[in-house]
PDB file of N, CA and C in Angstrom:
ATOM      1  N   UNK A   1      17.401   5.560   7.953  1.00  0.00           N
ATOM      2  CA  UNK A   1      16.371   6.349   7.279  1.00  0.00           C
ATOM      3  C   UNK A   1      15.584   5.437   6.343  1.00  0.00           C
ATOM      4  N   UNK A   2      14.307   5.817   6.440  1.00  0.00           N
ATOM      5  CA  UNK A   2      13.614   4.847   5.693  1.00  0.00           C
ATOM      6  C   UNK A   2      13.193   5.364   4.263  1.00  0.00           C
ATOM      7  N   UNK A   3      13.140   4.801   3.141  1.00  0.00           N
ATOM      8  CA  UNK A   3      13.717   4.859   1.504  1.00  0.00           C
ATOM      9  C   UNK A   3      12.175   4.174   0.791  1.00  0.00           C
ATOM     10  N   UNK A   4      12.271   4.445  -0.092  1.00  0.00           N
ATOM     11  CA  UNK A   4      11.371   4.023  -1.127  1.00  0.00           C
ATOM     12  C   UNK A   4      10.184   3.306  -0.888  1.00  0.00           C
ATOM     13  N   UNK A   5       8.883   2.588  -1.850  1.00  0.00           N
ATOM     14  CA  UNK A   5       7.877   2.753  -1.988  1.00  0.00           C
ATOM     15  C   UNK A   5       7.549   1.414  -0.309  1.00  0.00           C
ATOM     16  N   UNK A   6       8.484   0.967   0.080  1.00  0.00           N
ATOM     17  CA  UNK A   6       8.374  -0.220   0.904  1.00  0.00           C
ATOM     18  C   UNK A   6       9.024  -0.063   1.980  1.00  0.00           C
ATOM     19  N   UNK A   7       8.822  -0.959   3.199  1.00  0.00           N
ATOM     20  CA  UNK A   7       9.380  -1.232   4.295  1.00  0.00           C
ATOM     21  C   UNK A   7       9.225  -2.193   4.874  1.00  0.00           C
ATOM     22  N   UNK A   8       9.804  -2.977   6.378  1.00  0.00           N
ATOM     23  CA  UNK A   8       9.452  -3.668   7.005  1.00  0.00           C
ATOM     24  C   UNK A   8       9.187  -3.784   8.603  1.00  0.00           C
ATOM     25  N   UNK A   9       8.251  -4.644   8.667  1.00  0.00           N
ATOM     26  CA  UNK A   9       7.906  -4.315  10.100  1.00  0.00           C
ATOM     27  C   UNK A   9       7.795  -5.994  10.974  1.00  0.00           C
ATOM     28  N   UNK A  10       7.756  -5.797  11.761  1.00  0.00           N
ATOM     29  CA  UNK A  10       7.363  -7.361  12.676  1.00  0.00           C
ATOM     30  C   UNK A  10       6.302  -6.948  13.330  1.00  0.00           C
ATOM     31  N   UNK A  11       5.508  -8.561  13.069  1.00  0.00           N
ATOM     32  CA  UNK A  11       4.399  -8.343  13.288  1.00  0.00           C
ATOM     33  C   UNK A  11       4.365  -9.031  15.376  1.00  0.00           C
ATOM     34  N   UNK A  12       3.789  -8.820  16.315  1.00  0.00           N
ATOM     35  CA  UNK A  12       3.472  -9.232  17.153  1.00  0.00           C
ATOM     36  C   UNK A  12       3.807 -10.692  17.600  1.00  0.00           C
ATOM     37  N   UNK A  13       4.063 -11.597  16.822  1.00  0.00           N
ATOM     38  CA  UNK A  13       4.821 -13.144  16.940  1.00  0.00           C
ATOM     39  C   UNK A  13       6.510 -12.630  16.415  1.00  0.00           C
ATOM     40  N   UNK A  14       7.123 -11.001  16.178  1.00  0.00           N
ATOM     41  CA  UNK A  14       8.292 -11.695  15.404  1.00  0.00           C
ATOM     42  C   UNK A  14       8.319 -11.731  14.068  1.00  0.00           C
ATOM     43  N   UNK A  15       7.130 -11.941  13.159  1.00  0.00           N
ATOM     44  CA  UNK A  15       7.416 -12.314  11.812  1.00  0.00           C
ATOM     45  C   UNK A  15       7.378 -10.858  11.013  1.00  0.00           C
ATOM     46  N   UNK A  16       8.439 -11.068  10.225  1.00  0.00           N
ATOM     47  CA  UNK A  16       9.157  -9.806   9.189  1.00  0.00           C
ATOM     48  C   UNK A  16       8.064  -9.650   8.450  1.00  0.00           C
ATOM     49  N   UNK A  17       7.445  -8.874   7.927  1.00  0.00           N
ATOM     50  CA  UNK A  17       6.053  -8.267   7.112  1.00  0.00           C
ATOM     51  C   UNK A  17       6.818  -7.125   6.736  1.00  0.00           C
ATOM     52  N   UNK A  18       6.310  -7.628   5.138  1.00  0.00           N
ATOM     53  CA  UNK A  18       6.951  -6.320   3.741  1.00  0.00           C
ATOM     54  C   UNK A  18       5.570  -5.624   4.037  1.00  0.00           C
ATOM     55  N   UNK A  19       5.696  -4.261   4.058  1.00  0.00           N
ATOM     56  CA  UNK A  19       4.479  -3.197   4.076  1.00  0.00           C
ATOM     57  C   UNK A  19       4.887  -2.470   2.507  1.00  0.00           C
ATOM     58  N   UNK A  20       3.938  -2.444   1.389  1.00  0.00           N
ATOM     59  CA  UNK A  20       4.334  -1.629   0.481  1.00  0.00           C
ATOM     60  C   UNK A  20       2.978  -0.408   0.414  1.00  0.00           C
ATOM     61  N   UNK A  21       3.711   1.103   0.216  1.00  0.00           N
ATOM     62  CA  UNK A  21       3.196   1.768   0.484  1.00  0.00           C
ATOM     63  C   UNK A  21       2.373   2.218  -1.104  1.00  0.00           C
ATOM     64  N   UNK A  22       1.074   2.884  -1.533  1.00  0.00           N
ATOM     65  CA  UNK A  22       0.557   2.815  -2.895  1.00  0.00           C
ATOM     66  C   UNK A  22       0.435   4.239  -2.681  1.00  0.00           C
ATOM     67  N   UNK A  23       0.544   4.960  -3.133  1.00  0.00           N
ATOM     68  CA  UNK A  23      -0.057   6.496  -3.132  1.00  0.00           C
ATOM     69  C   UNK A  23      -0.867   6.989  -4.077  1.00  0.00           C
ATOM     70  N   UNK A  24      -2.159   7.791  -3.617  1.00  0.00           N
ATOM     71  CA  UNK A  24      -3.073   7.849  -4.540  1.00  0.00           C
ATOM     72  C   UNK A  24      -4.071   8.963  -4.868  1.00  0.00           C
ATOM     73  N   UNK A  25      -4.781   9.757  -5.761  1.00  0.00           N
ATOM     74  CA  UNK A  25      -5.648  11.212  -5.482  1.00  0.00           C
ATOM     75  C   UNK A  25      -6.675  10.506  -4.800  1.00  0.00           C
ATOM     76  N   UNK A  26      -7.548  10.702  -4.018  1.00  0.00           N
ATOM     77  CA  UNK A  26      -8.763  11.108  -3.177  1.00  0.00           C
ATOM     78  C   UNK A  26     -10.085  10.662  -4.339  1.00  0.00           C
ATOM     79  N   UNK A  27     -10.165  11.018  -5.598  1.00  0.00           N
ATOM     80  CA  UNK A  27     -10.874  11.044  -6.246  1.00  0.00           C
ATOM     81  C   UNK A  27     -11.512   9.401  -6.392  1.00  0.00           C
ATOM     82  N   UNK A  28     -13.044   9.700  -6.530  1.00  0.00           N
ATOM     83  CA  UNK A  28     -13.564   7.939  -7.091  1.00  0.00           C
ATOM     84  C   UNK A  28     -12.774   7.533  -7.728  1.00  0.00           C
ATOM     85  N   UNK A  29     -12.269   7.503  -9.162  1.00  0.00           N
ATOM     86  CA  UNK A  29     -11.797   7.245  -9.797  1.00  0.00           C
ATOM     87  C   UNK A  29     -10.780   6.908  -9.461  1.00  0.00           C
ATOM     88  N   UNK A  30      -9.609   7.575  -8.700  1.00  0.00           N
ATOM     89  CA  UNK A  30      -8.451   7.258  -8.515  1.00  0.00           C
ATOM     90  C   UNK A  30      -8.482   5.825  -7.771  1.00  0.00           C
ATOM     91  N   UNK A  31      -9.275   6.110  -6.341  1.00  0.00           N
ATOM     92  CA  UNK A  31      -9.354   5.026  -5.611  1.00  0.00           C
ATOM     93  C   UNK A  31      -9.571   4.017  -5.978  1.00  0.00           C
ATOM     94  N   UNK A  32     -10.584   3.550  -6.878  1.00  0.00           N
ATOM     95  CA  UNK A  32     -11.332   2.101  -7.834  1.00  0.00           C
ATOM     96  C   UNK A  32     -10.193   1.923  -8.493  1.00  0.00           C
ATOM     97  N   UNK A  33      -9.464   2.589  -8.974  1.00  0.00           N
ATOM     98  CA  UNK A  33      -8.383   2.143  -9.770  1.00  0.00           C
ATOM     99  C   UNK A  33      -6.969   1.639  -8.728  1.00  0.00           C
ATOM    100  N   UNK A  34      -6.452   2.048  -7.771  1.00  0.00           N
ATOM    101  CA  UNK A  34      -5.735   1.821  -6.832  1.00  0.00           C
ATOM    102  C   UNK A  34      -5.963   0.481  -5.826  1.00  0.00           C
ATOM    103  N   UNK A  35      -7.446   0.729  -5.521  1.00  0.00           N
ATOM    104  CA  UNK A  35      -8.143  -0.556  -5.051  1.00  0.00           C
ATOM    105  C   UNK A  35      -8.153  -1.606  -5.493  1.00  0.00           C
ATOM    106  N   UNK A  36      -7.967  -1.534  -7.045  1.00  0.00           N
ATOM    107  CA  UNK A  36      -8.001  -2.861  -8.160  1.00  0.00           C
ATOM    108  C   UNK A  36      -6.539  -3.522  -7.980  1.00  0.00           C
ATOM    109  N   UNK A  37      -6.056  -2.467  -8.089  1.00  0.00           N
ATOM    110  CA  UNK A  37      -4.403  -2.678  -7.819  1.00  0.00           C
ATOM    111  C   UNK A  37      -3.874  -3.276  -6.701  1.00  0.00           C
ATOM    112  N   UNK A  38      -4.415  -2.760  -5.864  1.00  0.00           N
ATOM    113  CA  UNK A  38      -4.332  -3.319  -4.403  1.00  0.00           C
ATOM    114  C   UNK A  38      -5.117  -5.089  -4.101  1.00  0.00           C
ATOM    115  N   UNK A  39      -6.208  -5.159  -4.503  1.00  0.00           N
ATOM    116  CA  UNK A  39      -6.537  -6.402  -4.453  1.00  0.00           C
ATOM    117  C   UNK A  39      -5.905  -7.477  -5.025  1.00  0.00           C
ATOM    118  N   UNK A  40      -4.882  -6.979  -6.538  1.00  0.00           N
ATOM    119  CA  UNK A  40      -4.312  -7.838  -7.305  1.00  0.00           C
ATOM    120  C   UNK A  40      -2.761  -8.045  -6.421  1.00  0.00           C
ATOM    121  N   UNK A  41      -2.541  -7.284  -5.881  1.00  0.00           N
ATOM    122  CA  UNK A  41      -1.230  -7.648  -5.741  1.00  0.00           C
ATOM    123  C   UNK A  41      -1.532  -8.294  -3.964  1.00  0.00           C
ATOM    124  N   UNK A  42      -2.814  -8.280  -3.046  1.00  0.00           N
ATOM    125  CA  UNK A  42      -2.801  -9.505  -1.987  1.00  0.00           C
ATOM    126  C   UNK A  42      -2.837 -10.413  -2.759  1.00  0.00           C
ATOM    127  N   UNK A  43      -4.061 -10.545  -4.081  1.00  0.00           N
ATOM    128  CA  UNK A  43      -3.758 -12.224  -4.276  1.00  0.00           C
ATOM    129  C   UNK A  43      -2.958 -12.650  -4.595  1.00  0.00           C
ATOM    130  N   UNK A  44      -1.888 -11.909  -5.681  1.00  0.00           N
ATOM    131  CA  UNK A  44      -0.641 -12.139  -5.739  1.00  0.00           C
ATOM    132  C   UNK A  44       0.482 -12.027  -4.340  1.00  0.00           C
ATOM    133  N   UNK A  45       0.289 -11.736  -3.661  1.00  0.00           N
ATOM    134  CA  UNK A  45       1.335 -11.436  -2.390  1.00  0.00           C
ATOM    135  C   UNK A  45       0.636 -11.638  -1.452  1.00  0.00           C
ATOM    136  N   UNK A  46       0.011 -12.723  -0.494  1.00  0.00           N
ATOM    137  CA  UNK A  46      -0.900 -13.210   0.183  1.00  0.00           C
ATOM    138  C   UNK A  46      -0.405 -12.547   1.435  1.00  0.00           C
ATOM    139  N   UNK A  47       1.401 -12.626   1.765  1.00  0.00           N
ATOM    140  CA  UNK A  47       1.655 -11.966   2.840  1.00  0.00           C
ATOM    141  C   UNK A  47       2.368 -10.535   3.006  1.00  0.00           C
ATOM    142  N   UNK A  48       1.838 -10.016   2.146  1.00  0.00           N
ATOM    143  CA  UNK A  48       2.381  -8.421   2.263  1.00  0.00           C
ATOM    144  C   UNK A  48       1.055  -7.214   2.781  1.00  0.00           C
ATOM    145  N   UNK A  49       1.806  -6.444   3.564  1.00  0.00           N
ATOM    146  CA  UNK A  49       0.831  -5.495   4.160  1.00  0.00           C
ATOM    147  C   UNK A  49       0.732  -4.300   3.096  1.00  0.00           C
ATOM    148  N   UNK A  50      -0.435  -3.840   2.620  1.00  0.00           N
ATOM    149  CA  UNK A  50      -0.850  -2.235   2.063  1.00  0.00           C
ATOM    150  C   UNK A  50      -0.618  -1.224   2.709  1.00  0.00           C
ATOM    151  N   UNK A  51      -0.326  -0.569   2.557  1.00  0.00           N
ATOM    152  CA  UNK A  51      -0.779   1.172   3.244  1.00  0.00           C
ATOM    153  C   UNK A  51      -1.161   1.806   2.316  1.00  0.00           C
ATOM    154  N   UNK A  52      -2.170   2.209   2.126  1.00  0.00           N
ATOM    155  CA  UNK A  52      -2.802   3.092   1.459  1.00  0.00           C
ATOM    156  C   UNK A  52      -2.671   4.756   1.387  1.00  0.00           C
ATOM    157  N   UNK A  53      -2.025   5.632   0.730  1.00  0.00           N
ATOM    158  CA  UNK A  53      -1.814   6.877   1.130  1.00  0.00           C
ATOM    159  C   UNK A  53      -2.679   8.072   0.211  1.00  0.00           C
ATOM    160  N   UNK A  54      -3.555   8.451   0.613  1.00  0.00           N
ATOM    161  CA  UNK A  54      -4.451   9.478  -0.340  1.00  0.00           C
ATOM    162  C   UNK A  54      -3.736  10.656  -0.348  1.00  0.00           C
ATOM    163  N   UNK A  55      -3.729  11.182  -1.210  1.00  0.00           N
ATOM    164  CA  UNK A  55      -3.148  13.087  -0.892  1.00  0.00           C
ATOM    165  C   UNK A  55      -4.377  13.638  -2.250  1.00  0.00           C
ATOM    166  N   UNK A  56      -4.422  15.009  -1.318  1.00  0.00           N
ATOM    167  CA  UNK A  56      -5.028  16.335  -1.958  1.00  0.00           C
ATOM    168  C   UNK A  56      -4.425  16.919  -3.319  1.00  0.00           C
ATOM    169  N   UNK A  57      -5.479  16.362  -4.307  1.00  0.00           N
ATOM    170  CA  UNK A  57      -4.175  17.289  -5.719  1.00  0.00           C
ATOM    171  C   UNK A  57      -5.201  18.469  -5.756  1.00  0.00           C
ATOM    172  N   UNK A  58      -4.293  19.423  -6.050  1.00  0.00           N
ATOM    173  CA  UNK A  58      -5.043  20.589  -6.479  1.00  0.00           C
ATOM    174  C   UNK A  58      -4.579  21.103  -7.843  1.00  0.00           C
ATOM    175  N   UNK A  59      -5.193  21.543  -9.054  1.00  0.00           N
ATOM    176  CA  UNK A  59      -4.578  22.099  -9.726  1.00  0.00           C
ATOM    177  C   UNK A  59      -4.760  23.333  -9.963  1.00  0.00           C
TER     178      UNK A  59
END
C-alpha cells in the first residue's frame, strides 16, 4: 500500500525516481504559491518528479 506525501517509480531505462506529491486549492493564489514551491525544490532536487494535485475547497 502506498503511504505518505511520496513514492517511487522507474523511469523507462530502470532508474528509481522519487515522485513527491504537493497538494493544493485551485485558486490563483494558491497555485503561485505552490508553483514557487515547486520550482524551489527542482532546483534544489534536480532529480525528483512533482505531481501536482489541485482539489475543490468549498466552504
Amino acid at each position: 500500500m502506498e503511504e505518505g506525501p511520496y513514492k517511487y517509480i522507474r523511469d523507462g531505462n530502470g532508474k528509481v525516481i522519487r515522485v513527491i506529491r504537493i497538494g493544493t486549492r485551485k485558486s490563483q493564489l494558491a497555485r503561485i504559491q505552490t508553483d514557487s514551491v515547486a520550482d524551489k525544490l527542482k532546483e534544489l532536487y534536480p532529480d525528483i518528479h512533482l505531481d501536482l494535485i489541485c482539489a475543490n475547497v468549498m466552504t
